[in-house]
C-alpha atoms as a PDB file:
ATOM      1  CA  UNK A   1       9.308  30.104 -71.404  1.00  0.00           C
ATOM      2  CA  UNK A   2       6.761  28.234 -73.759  1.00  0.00           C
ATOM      3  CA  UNK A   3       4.216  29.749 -75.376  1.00  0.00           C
ATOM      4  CA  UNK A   4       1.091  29.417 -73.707  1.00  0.00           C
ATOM      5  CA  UNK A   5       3.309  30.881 -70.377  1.00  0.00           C
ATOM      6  CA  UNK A   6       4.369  33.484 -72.395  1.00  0.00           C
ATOM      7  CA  UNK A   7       0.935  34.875 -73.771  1.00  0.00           C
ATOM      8  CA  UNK A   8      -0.383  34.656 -70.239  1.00  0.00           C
ATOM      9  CA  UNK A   9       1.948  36.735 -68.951  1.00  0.00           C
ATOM     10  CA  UNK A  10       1.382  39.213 -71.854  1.00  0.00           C
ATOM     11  CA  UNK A  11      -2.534  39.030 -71.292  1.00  0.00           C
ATOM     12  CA  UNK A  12      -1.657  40.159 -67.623  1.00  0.00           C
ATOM     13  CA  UNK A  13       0.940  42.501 -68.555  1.00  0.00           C
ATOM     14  CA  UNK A  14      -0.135  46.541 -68.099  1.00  0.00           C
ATOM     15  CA  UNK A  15       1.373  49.579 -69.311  1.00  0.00           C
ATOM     16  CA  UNK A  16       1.568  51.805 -66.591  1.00  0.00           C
ATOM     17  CA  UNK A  17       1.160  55.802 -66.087  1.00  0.00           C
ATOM     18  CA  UNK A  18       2.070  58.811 -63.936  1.00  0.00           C
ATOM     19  CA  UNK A  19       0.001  61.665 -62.615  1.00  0.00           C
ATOM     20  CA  UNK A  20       0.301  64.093 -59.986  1.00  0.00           C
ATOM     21  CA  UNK A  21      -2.799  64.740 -57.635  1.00  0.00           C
ATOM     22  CA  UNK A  22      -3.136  68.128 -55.457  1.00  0.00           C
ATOM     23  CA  UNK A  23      -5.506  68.854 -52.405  1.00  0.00           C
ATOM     24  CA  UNK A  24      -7.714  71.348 -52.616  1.00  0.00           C
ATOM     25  CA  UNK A  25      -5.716  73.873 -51.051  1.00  0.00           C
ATOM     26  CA  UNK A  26      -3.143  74.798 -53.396  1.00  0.00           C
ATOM     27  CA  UNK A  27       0.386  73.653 -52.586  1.00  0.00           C
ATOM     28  CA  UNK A  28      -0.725  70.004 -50.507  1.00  0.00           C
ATOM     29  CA  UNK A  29       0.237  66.873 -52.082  1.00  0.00           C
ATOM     30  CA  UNK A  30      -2.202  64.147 -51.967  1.00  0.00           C
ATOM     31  CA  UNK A  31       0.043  61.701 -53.663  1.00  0.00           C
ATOM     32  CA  UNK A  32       3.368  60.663 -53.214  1.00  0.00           C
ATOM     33  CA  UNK A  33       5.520  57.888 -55.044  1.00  0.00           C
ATOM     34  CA  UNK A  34       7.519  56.552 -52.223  1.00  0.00           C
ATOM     35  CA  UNK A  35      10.692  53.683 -51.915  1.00  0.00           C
ATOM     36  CA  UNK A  36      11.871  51.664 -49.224  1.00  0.00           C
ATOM     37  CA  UNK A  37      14.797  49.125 -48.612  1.00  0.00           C
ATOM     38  CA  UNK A  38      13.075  45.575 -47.428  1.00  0.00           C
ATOM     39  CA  UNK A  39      15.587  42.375 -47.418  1.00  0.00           C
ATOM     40  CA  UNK A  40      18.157  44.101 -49.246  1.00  0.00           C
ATOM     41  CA  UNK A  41      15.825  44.479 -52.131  1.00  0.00           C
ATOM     42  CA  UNK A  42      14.163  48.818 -53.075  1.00  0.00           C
ATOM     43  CA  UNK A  43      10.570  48.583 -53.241  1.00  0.00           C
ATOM     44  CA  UNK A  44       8.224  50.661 -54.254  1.00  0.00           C
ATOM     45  CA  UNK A  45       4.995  52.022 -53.198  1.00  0.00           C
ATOM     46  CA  UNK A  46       2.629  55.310 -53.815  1.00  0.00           C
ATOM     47  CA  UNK A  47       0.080  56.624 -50.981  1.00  0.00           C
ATOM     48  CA  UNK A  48      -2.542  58.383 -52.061  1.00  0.00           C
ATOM     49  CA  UNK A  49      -4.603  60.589 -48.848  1.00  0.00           C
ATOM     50  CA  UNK A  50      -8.308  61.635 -49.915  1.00  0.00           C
ATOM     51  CA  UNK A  51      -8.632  64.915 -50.970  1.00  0.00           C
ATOM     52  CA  UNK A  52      -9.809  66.570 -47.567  1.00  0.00           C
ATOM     53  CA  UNK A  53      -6.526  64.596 -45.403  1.00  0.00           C
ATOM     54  CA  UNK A  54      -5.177  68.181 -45.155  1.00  0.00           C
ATOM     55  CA  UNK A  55      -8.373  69.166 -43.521  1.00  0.00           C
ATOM     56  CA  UNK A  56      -8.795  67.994 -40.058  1.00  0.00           C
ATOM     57  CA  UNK A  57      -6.798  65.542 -37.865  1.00  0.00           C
ATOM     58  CA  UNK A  58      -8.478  62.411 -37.576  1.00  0.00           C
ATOM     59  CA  UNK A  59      -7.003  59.434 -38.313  1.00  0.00           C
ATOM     60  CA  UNK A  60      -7.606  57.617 -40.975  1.00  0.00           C
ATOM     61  CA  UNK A  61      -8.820  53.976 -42.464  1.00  0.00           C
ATOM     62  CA  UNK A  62      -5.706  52.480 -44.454  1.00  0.00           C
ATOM     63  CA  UNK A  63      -6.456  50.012 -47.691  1.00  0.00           C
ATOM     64  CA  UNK A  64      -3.402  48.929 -49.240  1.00  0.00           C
ATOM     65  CA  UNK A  65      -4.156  47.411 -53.041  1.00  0.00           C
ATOM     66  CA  UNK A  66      -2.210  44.980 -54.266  1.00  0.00           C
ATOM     67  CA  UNK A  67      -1.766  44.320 -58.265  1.00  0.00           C
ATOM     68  CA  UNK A  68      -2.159  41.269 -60.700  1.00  0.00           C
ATOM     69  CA  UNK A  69       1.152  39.358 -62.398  1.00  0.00           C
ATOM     70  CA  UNK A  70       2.258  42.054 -64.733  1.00  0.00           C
ATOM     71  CA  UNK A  71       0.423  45.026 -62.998  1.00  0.00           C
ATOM     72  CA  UNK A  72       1.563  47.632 -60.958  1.00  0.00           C
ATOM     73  CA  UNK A  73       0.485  49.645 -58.260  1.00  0.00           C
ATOM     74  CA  UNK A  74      -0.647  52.712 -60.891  1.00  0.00           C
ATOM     75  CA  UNK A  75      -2.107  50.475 -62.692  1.00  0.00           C
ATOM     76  CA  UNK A  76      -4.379  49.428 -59.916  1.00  0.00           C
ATOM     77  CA  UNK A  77      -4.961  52.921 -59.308  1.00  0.00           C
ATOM     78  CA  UNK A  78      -6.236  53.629 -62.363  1.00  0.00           C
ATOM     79  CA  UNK A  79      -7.567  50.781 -63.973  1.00  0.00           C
ATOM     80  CA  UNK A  80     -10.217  49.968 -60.612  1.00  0.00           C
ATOM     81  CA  UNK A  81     -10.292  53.956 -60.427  1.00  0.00           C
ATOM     82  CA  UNK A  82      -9.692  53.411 -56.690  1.00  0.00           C
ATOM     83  CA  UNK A  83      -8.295  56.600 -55.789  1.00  0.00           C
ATOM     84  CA  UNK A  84     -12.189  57.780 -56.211  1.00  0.00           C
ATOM     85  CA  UNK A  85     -13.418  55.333 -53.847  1.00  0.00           C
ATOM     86  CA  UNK A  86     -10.736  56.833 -51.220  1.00  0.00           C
ATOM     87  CA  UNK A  87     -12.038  60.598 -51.500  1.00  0.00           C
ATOM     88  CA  UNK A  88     -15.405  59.648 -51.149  1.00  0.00           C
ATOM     89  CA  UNK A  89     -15.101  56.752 -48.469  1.00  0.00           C
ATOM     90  CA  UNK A  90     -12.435  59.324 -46.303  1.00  0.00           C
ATOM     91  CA  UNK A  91      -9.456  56.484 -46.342  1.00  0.00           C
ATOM     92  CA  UNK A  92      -5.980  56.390 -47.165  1.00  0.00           C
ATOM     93  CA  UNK A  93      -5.105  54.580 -49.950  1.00  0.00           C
ATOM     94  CA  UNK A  94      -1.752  52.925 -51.060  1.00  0.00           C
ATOM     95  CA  UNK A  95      -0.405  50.946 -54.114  1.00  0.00           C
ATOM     96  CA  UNK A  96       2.864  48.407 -53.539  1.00  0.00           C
ATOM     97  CA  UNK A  97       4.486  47.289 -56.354  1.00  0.00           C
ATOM     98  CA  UNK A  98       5.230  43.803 -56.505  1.00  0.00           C
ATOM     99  CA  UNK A  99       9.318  42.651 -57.208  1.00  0.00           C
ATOM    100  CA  UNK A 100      10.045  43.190 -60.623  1.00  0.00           C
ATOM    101  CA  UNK A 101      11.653  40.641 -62.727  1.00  0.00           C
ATOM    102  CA  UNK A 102      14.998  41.240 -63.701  1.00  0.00           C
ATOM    103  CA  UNK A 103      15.323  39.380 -66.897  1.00  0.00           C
ATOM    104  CA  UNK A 104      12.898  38.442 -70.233  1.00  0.00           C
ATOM    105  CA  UNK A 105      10.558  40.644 -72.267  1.00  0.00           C
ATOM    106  CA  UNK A 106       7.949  42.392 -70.368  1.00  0.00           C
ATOM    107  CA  UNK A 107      10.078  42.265 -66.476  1.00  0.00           C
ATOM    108  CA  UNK A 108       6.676  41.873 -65.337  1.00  0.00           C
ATOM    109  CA  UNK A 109       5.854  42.339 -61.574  1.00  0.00           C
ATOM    110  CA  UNK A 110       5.091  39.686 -58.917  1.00  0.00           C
ATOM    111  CA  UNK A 111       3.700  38.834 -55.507  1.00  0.00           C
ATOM    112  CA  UNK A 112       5.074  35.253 -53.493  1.00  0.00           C
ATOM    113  CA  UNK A 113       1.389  34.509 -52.310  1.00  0.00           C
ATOM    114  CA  UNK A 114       2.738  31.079 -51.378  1.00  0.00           C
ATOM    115  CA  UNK A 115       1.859  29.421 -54.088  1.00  0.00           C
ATOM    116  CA  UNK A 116       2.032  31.731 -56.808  1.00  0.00           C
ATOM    117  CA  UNK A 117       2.890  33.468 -58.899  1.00  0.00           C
ATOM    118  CA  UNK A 118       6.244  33.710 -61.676  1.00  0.00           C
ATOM    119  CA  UNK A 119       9.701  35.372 -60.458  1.00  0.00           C
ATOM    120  CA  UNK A 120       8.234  36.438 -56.856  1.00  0.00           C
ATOM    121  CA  UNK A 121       7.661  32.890 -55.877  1.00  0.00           C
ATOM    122  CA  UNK A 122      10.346  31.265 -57.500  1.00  0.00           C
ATOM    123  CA  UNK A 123      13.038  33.615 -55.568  1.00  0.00           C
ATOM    124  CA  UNK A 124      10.919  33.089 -52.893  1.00  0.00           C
ATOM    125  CA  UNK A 125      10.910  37.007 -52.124  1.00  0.00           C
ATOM    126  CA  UNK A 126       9.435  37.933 -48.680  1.00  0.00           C
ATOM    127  CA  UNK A 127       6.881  39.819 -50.155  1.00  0.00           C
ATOM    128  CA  UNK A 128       5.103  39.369 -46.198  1.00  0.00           C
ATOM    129  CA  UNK A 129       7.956  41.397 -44.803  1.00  0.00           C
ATOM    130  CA  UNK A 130       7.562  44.595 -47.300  1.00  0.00           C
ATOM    131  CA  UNK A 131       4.110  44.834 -46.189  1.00  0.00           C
ATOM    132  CA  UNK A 132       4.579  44.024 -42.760  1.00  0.00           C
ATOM    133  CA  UNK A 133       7.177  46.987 -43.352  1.00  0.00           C
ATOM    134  CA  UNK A 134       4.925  49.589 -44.718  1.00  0.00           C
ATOM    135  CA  UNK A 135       2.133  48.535 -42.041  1.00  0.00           C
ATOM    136  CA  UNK A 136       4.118  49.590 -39.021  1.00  0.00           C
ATOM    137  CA  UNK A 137       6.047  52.799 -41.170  1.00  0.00           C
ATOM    138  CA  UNK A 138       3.152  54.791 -42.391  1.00  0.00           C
ATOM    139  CA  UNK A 139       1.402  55.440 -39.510  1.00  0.00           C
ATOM    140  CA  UNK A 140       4.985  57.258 -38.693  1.00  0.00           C
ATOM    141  CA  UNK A 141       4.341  60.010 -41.323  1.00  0.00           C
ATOM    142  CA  UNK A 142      -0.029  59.887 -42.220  1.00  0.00           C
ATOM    143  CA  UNK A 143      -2.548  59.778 -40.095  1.00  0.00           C
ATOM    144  CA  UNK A 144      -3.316  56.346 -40.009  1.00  0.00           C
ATOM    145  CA  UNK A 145      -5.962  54.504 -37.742  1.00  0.00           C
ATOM    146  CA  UNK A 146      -3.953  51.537 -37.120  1.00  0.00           C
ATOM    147  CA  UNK A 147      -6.978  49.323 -35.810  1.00  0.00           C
ATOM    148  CA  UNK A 148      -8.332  49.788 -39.443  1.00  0.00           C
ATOM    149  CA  UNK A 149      -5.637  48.571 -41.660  1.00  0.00           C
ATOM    150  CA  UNK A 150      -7.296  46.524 -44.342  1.00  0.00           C
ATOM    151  CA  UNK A 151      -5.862  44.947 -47.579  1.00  0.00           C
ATOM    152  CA  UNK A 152      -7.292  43.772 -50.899  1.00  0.00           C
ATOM    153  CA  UNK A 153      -5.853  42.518 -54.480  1.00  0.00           C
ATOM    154  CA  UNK A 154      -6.295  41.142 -58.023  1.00  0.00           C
ATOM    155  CA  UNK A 155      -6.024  38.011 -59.459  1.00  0.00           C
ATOM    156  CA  UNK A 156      -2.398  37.332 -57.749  1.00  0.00           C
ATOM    157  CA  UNK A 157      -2.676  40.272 -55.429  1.00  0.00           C
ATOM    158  CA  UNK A 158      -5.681  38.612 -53.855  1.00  0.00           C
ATOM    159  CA  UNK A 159      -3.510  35.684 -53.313  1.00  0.00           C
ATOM    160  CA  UNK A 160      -0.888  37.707 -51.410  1.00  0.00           C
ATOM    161  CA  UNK A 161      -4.094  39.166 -49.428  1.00  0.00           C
ATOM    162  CA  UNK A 162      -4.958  35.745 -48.252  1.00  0.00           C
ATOM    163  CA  UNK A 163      -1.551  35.216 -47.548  1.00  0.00           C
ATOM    164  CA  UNK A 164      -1.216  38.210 -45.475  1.00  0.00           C
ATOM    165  CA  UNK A 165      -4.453  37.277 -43.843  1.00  0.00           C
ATOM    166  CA  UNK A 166      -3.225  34.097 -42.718  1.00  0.00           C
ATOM    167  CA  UNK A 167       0.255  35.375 -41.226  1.00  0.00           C
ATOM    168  CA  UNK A 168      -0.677  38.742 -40.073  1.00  0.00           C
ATOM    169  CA  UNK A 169      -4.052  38.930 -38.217  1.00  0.00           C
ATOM    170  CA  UNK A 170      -3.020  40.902 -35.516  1.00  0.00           C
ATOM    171  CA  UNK A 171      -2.178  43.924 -37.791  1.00  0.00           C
ATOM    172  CA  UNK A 172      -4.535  43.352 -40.723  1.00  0.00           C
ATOM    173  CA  UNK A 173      -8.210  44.075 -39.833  1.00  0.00           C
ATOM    174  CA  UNK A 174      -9.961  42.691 -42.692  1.00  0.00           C
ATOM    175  CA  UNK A 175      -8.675  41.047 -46.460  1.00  0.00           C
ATOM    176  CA  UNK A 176     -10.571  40.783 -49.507  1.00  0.00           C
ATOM    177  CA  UNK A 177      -9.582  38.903 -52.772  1.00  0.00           C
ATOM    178  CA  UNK A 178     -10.852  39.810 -56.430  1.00  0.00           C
ATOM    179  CA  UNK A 179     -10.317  36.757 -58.593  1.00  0.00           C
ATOM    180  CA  UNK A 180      -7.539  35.279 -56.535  1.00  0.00           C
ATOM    181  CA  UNK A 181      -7.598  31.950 -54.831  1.00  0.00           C
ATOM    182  CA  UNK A 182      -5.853  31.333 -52.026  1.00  0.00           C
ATOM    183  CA  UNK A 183      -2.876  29.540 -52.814  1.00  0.00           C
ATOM    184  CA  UNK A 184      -0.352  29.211 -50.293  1.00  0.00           C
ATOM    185  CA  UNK A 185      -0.736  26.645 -46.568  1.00  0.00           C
ATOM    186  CA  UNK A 186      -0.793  28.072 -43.543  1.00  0.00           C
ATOM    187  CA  UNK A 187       1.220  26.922 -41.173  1.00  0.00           C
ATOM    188  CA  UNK A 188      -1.339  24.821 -38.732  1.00  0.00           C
ATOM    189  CA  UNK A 189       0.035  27.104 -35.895  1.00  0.00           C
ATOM    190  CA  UNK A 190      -1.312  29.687 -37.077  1.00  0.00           C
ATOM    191  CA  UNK A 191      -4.288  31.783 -35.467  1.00  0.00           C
ATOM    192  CA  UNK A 192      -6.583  34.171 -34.966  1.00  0.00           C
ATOM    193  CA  UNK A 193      -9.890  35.403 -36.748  1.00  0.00           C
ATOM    194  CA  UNK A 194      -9.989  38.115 -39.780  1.00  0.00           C
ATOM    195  CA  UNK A 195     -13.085  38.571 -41.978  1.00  0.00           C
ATOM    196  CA  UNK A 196     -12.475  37.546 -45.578  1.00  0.00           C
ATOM    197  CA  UNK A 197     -14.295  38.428 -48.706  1.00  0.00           C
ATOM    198  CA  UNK A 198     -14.053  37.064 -51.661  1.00  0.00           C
ATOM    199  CA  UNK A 199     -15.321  38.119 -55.252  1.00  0.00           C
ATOM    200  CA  UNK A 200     -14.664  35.908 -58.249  1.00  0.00           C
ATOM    201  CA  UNK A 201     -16.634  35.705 -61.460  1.00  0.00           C
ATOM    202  CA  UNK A 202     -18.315  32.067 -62.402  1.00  0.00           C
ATOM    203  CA  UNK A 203     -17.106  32.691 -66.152  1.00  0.00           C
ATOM    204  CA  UNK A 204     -13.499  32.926 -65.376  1.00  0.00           C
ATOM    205  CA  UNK A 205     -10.601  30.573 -66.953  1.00  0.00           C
ATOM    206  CA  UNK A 206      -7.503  32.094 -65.997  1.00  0.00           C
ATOM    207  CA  UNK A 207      -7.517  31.502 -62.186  1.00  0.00           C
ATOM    208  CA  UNK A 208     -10.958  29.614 -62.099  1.00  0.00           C
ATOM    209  CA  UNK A 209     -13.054  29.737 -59.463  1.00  0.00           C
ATOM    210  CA  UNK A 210     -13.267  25.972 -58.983  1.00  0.00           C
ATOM    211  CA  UNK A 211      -9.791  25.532 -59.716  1.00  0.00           C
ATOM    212  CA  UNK A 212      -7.838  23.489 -62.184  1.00  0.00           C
ATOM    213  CA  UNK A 213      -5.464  24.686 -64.835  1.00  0.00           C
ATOM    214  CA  UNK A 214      -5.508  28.089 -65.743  1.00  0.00           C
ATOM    215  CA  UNK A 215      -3.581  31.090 -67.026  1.00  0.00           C
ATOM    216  CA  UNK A 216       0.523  30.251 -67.530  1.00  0.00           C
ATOM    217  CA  UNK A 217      -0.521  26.367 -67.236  1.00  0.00           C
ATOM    218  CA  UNK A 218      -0.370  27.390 -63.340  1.00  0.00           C
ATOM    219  CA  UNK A 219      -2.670  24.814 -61.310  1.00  0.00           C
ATOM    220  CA  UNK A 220      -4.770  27.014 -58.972  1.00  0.00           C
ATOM    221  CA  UNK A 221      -6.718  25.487 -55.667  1.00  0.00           C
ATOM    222  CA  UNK A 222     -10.344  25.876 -55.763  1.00  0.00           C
ATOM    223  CA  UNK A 223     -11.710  29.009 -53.940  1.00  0.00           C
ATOM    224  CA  UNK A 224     -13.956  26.590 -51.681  1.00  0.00           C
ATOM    225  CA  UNK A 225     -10.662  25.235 -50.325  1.00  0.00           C
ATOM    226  CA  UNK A 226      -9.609  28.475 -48.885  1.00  0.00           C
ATOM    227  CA  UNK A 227     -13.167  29.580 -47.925  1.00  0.00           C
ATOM    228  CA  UNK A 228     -13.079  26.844 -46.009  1.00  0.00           C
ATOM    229  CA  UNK A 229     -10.004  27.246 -43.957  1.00  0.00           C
ATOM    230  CA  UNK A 230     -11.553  30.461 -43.096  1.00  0.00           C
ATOM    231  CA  UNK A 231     -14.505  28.943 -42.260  1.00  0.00           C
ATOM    232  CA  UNK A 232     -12.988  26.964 -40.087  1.00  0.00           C
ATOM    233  CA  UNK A 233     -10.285  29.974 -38.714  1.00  0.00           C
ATOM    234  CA  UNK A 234     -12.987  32.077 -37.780  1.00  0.00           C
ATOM    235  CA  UNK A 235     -15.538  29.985 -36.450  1.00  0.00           C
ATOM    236  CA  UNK A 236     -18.035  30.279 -38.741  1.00  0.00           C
ATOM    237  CA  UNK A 237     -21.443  28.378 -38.472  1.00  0.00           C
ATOM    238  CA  UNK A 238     -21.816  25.971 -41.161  1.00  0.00           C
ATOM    239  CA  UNK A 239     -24.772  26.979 -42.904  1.00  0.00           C
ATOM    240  CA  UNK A 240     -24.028  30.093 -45.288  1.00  0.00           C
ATOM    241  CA  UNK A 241     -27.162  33.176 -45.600  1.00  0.00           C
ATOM    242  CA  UNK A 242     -27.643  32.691 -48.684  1.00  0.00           C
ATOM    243  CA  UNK A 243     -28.974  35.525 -51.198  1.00  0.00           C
ATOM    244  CA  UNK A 244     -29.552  34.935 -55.089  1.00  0.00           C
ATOM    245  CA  UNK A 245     -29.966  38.126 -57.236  1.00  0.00           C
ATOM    246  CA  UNK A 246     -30.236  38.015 -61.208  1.00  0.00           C
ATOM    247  CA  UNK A 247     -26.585  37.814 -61.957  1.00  0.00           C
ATOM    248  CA  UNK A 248     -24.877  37.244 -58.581  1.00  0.00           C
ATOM    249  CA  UNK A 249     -24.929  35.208 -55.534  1.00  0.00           C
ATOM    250  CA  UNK A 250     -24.035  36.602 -51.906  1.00  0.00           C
ATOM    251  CA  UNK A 251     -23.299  33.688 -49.391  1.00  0.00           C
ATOM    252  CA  UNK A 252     -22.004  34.974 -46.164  1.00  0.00           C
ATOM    253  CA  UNK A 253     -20.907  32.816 -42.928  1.00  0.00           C
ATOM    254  CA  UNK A 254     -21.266  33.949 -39.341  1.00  0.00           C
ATOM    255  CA  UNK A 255     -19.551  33.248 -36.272  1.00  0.00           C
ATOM    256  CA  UNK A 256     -21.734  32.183 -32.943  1.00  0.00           C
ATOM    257  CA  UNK A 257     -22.194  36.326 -32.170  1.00  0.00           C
ATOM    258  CA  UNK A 258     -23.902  36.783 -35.483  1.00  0.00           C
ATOM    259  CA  UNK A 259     -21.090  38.632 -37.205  1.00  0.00           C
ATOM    260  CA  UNK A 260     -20.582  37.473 -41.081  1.00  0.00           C
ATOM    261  CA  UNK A 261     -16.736  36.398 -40.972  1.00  0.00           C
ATOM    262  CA  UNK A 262     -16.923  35.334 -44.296  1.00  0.00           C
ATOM    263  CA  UNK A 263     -18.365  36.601 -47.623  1.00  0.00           C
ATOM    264  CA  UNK A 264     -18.411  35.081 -51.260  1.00  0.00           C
ATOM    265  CA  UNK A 265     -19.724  37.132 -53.852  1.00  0.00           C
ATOM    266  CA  UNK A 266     -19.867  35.264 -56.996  1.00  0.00           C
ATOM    267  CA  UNK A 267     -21.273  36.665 -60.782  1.00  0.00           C
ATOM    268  CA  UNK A 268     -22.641  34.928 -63.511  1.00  0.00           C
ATOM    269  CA  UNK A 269     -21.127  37.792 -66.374  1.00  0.00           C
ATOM    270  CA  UNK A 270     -17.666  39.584 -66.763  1.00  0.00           C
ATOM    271  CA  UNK A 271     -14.512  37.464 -66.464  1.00  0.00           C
ATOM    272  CA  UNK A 272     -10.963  38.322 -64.841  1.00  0.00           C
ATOM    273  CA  UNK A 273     -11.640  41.224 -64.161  1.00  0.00           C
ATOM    274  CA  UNK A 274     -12.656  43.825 -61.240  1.00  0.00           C
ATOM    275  CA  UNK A 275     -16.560  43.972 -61.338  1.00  0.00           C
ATOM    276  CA  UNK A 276     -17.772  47.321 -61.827  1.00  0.00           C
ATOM    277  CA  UNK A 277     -14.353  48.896 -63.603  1.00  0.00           C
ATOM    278  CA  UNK A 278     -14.399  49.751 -67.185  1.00  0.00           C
ATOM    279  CA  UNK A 279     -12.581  47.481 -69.578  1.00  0.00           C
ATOM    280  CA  UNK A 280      -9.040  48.606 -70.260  1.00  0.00           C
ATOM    281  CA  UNK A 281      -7.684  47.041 -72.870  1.00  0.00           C
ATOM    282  CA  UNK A 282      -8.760  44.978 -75.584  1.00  0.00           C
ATOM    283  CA  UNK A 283      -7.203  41.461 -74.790  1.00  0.00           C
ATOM    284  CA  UNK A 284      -8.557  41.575 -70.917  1.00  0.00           C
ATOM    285  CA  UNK A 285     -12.141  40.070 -69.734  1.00  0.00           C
ATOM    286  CA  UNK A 286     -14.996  41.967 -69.778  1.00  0.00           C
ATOM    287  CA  UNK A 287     -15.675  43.024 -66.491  1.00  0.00           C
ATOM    288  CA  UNK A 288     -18.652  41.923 -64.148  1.00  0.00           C
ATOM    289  CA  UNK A 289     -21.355  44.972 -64.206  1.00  0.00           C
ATOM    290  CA  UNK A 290     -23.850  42.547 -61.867  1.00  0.00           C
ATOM    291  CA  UNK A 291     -22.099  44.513 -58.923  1.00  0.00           C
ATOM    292  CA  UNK A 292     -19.278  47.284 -57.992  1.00  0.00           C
ATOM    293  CA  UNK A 293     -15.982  45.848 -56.687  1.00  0.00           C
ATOM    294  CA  UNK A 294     -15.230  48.926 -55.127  1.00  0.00           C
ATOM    295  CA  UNK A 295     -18.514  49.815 -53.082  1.00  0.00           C
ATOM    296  CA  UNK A 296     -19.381  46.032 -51.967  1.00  0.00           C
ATOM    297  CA  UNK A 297     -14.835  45.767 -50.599  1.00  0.00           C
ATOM    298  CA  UNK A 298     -15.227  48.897 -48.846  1.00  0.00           C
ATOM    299  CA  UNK A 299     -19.072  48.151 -47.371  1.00  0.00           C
ATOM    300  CA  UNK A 300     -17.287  45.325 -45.954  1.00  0.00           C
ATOM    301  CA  UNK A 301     -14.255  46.482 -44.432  1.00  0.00           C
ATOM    302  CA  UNK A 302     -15.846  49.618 -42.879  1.00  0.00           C
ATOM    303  CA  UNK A 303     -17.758  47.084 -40.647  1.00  0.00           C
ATOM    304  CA  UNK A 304     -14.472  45.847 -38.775  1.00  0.00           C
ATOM    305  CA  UNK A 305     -12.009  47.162 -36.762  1.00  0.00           C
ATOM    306  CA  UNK A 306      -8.590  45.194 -34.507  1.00  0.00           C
ATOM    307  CA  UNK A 307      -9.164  45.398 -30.663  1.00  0.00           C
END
């Protein structure tokens, strides 16, 4: 591994941590750290309920958040304070972990988005399987709405997010990516409509949002390139509403009935990074405070629903 490789990976390397979160009423988990057997390979995951679940019997919204190269799924958890977003929204949050490397320094973790990234997509690990997997488990044991199953990621976990977009419409409702391009290509017989967002920072140079060389000397695709597979997927009109704030653009695409299909938010400030989160650690980006990651992903998947 040369040296500019290396010191990528460590900028996108994260410590991790362990908590334990209780309900309300004493004695009811709301958090459990969880392992499964996919392809021969134990993966893990942790689902974390809001703190009411225990409360009633509805079913519930499902958002499963998918980490960076070198994150985990605690360290989404805490880093984008997610969890938060969960009690107050009323869904059911979980946290894969991507394959861990078995070999080097920092074993970092991985997604194979296709095109990217490190020891996922280099074993070519079925990372679409595992969350296929946990898709049709879950609802098994929580209380899970399955026509609102919607998934979202970080820099490499957004990339998976397109990827499961692409090869699993008729189980994911809605994707959105946070500083991820979408790397891999679909298959041309692929189909079906799912609404994307997308939320990428103009002052980003590790995956850059007009492409080019960028973190780990990787080459990423430009994030036009994907938005427009989508727009062409879902059917979108070609002229994008169009709204300019002080620090951030909003172009969203609609589809002949008037529903936006496709949404770009893009900042002028912060980095890679998830808008609205604190910074974490001294090496990373500043993150985007022109908007909240959090609020704007889960005013968009709220909207949409399978048939």
């Amino acid at each position: 591994m040369n040296a500019k490789i290396f010191l990528g990976l460590l900028i996108l390397s994260i410590s991790s941590f362990t908590y334990i979160a209780c309900s309300k009423d004493k004695g009811l988990d709301v958090r459990y750290k969880e392992t499964i057997v996919v392809d021969g390979i134990t993966r893990t995951y942790i689902v974390r309920v809001p703190f009411n679940y225990h409360q009633n019997d509805a079913p519930l919204p499902l958002v499963i958040g998918m980490h960076g190269v070198g994150g985990s799924g605690e360290q989404f958890e805490k880093d984008y304070d997610f969890s938060k977003k969960a009690d107050e929204s009323n869904f059911i949050a979980v946290y894969p972990d991507g394959v861990q490397k078995a070999d080097g320094l920092l074993k970092i973790r991985s997604w194979n988005s296709g095109g990217c990234c490190d020891y996922a997509m280099n074993q070519n690990i079925n990372d679409v399987n595992f969350i296929q997997t946990l898709i049709e488990i879950l609802p098994q044991r929580f209380r899970i709405n399955s026509r609102k199953i919607y998934v979202v990621g970080m820099s490499n976990g957004g990339m998976m997010a397109y990827r499961l977009a692409t090869e699993l419409s008729h189980k994911i409702a809605a994707a959105a990516s946070v500083s991820g391009n979408m790397m891999n290509t679909p298959d041309s017989s692929l189909s079906g409509p799912i609404p994307i967002l997308h939320i990428h920072s103009k002052l980003d140079t590790k995956v850059p949002f007009s492409g080019g060389v960028g973190i780990g000397e990787v080459h990423f695709k430009p994030v036009e390139e994907g938005l427009a597979y989508w727009r062409n997927r879902n059917n979108c009109l070609s002229e994008a509403d169009s709204i300019q704030k002080s620090n951030y653009t909003i172009q969203s695409w609609k589809n002949s009935d008037g529903k936006i299909m496709l949404q770009l938010y893009l900042t002028v400030d912060g980095g890679h990074s998830w808008p609205g989160a604190m910074k974490m650690r001294a090496i990373g980006d500043d993150p985007s405070q022109a908007i909240k990651a959090n609020d704007v992903i889960w005013d968009f998947f709220k909207n949409y629903e399978l048939p």
